[in-house]
PDB file of N, CA and C in Angstrom:
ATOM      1  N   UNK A   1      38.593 218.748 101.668  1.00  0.00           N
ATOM      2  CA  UNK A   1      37.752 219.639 100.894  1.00  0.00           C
ATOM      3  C   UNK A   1      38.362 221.031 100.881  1.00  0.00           C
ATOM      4  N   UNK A   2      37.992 221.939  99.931  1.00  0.00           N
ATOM      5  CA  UNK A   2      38.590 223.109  99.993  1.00  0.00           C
ATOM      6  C   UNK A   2      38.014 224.122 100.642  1.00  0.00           C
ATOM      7  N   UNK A   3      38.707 225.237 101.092  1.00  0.00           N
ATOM      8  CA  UNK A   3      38.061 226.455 101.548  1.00  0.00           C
ATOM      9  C   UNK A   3      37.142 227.267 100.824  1.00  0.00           C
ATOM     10  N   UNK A   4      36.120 227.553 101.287  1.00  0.00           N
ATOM     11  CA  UNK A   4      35.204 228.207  99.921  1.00  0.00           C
ATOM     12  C   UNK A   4      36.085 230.079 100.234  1.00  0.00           C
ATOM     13  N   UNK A   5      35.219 230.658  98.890  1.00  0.00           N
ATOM     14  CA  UNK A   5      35.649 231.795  98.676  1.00  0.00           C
ATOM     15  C   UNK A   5      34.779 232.794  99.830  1.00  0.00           C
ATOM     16  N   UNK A   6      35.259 233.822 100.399  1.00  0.00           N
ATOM     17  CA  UNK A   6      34.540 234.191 101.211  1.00  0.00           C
ATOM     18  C   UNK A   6      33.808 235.555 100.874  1.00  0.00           C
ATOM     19  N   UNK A   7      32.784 235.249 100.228  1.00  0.00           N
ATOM     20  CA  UNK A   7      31.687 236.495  99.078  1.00  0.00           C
ATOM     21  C   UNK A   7      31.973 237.527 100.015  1.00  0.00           C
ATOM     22  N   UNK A   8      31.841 238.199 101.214  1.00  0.00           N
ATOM     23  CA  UNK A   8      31.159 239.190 101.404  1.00  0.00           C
ATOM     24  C   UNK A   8      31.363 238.427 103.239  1.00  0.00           C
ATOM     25  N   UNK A   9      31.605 239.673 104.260  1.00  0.00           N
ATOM     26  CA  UNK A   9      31.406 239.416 105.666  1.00  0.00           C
ATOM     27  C   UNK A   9      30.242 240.048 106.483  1.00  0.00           C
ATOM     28  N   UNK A  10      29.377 239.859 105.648  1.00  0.00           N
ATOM     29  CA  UNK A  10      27.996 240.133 106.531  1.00  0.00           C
ATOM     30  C   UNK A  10      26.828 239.222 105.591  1.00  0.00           C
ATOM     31  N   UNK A  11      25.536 238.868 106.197  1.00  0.00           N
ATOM     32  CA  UNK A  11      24.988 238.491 105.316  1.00  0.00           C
ATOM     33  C   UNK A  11      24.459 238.989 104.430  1.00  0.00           C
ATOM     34  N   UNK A  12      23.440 238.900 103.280  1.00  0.00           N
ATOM     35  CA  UNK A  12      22.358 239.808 102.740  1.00  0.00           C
ATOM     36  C   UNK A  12      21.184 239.056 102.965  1.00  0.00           C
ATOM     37  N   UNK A  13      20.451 240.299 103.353  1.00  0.00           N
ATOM     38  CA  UNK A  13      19.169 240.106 103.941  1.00  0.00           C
ATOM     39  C   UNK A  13      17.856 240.701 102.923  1.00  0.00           C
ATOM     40  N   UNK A  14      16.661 238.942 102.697  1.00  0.00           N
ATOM     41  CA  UNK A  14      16.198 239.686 101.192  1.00  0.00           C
ATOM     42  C   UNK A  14      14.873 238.719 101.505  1.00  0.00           C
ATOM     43  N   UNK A  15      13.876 239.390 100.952  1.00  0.00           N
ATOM     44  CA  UNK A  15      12.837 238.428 101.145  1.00  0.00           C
ATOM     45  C   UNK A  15      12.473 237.514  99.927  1.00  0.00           C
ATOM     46  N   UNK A  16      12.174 236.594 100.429  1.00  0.00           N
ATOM     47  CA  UNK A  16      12.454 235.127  99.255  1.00  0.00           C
ATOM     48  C   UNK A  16      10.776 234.700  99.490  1.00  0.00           C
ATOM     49  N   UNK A  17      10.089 234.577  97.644  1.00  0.00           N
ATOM     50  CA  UNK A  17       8.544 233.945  97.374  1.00  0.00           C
ATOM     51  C   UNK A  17       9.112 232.550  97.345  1.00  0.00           C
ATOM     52  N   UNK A  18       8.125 231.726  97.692  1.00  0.00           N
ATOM     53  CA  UNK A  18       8.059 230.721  97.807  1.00  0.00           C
ATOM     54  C   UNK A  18       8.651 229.877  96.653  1.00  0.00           C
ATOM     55  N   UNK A  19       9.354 228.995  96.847  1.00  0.00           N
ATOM     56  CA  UNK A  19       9.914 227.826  95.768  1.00  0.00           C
ATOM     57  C   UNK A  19      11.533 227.637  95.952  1.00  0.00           C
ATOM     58  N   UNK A  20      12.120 226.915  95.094  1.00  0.00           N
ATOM     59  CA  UNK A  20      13.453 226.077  95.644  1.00  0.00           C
ATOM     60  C   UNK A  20      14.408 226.833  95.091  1.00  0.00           C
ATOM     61  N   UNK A  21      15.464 227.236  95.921  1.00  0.00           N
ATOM     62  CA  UNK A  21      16.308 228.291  95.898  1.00  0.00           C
ATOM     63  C   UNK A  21      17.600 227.162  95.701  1.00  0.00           C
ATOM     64  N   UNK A  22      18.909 227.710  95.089  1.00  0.00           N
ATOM     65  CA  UNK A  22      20.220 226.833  95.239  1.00  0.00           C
ATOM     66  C   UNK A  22      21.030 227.763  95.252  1.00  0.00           C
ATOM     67  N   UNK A  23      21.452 227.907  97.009  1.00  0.00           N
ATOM     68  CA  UNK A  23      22.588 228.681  97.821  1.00  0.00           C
ATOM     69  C   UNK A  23      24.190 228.238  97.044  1.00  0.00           C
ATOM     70  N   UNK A  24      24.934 229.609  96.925  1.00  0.00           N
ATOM     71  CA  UNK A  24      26.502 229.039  96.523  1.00  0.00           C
ATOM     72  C   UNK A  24      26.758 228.760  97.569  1.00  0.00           C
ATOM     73  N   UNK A  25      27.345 227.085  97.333  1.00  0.00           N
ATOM     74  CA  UNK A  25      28.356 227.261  98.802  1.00  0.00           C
ATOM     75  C   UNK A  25      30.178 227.609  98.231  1.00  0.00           C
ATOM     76  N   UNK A  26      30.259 227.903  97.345  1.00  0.00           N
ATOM     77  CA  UNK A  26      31.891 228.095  96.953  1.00  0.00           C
ATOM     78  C   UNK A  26      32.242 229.215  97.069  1.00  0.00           C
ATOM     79  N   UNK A  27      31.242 229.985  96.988  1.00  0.00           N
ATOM     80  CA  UNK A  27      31.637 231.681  97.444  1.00  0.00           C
ATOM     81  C   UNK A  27      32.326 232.217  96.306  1.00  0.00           C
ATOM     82  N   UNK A  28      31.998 231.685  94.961  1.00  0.00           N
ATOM     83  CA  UNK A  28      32.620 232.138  93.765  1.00  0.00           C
ATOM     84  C   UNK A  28      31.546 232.772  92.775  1.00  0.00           C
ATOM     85  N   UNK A  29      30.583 232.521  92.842  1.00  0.00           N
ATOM     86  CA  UNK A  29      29.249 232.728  92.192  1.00  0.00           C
ATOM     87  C   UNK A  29      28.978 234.264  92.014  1.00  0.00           C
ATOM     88  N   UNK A  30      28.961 234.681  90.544  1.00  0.00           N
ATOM     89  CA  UNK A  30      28.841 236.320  90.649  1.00  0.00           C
ATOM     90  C   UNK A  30      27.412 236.641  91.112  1.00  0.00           C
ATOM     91  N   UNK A  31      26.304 235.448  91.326  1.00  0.00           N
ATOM     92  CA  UNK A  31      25.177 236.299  91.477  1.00  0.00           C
ATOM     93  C   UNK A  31      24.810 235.712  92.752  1.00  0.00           C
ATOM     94  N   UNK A  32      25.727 236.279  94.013  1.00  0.00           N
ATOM     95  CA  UNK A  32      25.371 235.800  95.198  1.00  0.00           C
ATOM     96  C   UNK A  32      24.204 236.190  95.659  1.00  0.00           C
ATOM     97  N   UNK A  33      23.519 235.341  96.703  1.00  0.00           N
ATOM     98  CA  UNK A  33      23.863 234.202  97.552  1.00  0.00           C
ATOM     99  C   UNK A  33      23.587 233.081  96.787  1.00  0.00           C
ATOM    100  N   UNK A  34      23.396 233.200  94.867  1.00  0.00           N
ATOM    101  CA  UNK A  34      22.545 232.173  94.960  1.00  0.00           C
ATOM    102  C   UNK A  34      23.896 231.636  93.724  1.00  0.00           C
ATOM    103  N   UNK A  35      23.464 230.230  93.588  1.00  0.00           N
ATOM    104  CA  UNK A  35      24.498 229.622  92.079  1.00  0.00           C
ATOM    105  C   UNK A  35      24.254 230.191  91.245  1.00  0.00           C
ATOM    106  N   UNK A  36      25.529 229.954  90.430  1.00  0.00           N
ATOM    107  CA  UNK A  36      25.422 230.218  88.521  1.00  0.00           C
ATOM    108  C   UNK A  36      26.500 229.411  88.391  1.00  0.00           C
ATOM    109  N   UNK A  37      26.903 228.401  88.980  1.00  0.00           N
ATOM    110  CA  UNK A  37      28.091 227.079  88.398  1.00  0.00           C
ATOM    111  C   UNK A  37      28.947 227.506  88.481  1.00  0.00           C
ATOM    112  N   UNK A  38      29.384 228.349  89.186  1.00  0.00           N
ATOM    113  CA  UNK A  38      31.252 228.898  89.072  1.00  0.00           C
ATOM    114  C   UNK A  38      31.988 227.610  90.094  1.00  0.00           C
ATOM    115  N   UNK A  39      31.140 226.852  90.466  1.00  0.00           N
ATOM    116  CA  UNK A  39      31.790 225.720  91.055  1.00  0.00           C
ATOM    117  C   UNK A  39      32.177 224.735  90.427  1.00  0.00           C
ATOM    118  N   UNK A  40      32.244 224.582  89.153  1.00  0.00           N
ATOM    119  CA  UNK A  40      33.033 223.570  88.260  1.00  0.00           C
ATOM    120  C   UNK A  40      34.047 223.209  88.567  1.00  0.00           C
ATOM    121  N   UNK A  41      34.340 221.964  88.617  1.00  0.00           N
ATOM    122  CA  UNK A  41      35.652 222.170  88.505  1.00  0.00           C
ATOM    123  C   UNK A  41      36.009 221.991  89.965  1.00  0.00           C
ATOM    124  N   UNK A  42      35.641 222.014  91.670  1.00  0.00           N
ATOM    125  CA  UNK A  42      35.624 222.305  92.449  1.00  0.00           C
ATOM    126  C   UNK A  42      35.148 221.444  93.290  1.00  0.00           C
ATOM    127  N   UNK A  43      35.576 220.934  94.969  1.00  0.00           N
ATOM    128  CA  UNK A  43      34.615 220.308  95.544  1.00  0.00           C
ATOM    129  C   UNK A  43      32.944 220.547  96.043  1.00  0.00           C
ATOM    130  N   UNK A  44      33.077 221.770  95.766  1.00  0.00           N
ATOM    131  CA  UNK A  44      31.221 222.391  95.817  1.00  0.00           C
ATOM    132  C   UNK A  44      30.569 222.132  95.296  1.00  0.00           C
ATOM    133  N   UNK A  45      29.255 221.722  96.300  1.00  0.00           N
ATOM    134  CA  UNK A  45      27.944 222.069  94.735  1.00  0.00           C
ATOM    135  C   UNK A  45      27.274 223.072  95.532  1.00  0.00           C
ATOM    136  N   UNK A  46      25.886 223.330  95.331  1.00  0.00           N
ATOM    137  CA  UNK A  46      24.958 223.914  95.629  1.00  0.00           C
ATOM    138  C   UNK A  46      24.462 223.437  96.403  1.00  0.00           C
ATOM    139  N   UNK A  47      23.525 224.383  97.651  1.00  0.00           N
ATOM    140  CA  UNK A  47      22.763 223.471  98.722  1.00  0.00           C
ATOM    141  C   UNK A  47      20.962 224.344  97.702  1.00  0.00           C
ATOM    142  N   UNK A  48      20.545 222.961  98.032  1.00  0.00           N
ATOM    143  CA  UNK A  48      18.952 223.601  97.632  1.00  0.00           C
ATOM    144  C   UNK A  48      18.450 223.396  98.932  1.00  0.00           C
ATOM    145  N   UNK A  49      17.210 224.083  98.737  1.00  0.00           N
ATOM    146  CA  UNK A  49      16.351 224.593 100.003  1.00  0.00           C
ATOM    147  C   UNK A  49      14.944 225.493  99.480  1.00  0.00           C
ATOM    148  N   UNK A  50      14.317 225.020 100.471  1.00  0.00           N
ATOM    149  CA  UNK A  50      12.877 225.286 100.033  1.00  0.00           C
ATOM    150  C   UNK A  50      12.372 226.298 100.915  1.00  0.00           C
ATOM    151  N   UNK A  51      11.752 227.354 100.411  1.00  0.00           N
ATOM    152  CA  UNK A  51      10.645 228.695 100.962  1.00  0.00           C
ATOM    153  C   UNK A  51       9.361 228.064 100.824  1.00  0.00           C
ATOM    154  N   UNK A  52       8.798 228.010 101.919  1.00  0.00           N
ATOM    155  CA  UNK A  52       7.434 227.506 101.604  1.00  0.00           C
ATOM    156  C   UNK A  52       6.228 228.649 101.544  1.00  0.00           C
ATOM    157  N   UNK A  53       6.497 229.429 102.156  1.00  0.00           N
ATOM    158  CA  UNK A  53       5.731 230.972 102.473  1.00  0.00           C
ATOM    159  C   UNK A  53       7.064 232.476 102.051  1.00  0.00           C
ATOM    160  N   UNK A  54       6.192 233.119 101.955  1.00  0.00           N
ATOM    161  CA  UNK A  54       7.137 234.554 101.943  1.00  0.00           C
ATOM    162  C   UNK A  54       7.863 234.943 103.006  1.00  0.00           C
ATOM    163  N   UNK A  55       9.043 235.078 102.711  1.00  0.00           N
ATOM    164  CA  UNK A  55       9.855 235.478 103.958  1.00  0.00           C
ATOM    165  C   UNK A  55      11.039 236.081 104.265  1.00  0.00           C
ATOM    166  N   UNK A  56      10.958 236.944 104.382  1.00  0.00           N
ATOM    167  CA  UNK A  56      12.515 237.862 105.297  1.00  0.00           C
ATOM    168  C   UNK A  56      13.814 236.655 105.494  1.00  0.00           C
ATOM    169  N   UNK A  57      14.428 236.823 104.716  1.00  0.00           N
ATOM    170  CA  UNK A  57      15.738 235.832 105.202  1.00  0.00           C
ATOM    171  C   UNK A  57      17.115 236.550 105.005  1.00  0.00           C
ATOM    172  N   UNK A  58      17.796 236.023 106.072  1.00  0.00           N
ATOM    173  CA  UNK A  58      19.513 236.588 106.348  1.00  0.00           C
ATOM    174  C   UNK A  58      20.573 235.275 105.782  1.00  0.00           C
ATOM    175  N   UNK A  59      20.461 235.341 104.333  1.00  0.00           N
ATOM    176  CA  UNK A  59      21.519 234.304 103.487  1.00  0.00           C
ATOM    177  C   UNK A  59      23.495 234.998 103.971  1.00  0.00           C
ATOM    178  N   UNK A  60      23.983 233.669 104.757  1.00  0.00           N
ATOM    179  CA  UNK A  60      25.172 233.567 104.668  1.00  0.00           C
ATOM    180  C   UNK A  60      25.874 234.161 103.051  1.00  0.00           C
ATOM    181  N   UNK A  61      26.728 234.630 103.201  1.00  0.00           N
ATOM    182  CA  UNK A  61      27.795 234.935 102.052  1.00  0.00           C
ATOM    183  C   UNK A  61      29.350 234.556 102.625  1.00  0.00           C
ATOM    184  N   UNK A  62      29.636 234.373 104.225  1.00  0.00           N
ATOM    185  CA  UNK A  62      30.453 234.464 103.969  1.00  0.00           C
ATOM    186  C   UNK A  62      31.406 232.811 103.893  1.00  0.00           C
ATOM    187  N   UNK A  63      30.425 232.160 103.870  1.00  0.00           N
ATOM    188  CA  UNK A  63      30.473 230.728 103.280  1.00  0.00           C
ATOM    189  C   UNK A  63      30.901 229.466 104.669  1.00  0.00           C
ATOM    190  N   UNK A  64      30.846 230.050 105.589  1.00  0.00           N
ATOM    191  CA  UNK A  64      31.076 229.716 107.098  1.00  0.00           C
ATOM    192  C   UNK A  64      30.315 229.444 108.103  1.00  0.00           C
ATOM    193  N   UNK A  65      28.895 229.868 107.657  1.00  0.00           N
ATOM    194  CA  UNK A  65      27.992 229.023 108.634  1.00  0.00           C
ATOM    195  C   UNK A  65      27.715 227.975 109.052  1.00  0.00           C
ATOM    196  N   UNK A  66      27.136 227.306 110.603  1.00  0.00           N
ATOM    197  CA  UNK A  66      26.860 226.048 110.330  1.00  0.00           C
ATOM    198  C   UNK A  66      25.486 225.889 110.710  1.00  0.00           C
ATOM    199  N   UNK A  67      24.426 226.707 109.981  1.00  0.00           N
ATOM    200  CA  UNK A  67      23.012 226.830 109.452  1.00  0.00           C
ATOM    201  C   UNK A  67      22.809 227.098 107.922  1.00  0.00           C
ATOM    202  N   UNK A  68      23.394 226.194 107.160  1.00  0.00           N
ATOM    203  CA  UNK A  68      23.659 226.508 105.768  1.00  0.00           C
ATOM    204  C   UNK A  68      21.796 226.641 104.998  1.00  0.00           C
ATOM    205  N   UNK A  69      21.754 227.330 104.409  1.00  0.00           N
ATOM    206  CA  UNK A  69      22.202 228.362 103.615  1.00  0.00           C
ATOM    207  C   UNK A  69      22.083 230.088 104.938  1.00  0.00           C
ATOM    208  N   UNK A  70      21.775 229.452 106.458  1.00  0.00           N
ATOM    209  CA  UNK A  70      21.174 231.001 106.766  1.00  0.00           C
ATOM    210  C   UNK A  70      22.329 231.282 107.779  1.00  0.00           C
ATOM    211  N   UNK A  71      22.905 232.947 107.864  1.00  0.00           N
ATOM    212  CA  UNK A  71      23.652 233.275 108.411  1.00  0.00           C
ATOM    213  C   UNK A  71      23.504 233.023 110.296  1.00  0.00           C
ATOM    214  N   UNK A  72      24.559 232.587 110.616  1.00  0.00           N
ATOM    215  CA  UNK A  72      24.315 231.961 112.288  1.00  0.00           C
ATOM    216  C   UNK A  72      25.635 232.974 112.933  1.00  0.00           C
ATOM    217  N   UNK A  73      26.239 234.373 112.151  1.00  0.00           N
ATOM    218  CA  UNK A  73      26.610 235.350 112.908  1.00  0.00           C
ATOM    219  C   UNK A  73      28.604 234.569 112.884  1.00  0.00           C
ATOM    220  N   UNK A  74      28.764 233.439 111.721  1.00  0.00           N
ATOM    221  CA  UNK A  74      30.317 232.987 111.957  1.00  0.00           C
ATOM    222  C   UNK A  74      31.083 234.405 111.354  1.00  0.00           C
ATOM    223  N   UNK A  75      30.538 234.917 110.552  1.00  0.00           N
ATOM    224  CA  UNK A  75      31.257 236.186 110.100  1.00  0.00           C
ATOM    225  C   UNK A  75      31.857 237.036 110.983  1.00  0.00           C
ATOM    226  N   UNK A  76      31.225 236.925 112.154  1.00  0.00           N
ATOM    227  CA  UNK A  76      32.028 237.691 113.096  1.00  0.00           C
ATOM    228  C   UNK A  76      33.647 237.564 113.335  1.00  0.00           C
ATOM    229  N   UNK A  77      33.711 235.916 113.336  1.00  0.00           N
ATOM    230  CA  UNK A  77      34.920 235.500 113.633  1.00  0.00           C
ATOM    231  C   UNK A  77      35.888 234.839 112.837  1.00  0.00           C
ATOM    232  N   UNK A  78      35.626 235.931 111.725  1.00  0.00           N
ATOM    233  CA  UNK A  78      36.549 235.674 110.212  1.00  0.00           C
ATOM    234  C   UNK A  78      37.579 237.192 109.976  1.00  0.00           C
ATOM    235  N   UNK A  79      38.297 236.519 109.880  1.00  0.00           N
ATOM    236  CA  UNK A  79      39.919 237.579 109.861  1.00  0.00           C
ATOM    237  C   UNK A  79      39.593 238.346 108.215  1.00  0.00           C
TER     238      UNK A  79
END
């Protein structure tokens, strides 16, 4: 599989209303954290994921977590 693109080395932190969100995982997507298909073409798709309540969330960008879609701090240890 390929290396995704690496958006950004920190997360963004944003509060998300309830309903089904689809995280880039290719790190190519101009309207991060979330898709717009720049993964064509690519071994990526999108991870979906559900907000069930309102909530404060820390979305990965830098495409390296292994709490996908939420940042678990791998950015630290990216060159």
């Amino acid at each position: 599989m390929s290396e995704p693109v690496i958006a950004d080395t920190k997360p963004v932190v944003m509060e998300l209303e309830p309903g089904t969100y689809y995280w880039c995982r290719c790190g190519r997507s101009q309207g991060q954290p979330f898709c717009d298909g720049s993964h064509q073409g690519t071994d990526f798709t999108p991870l979906a994921f559900e907000i069930t309540e309102t909530q404060k969330v820390a979305l990965c960008l830098c495409k390296h977590t292994g709490n996908e879609p939420f940042c678990d701090g791998s950015h630290a240890g990216l060159k």
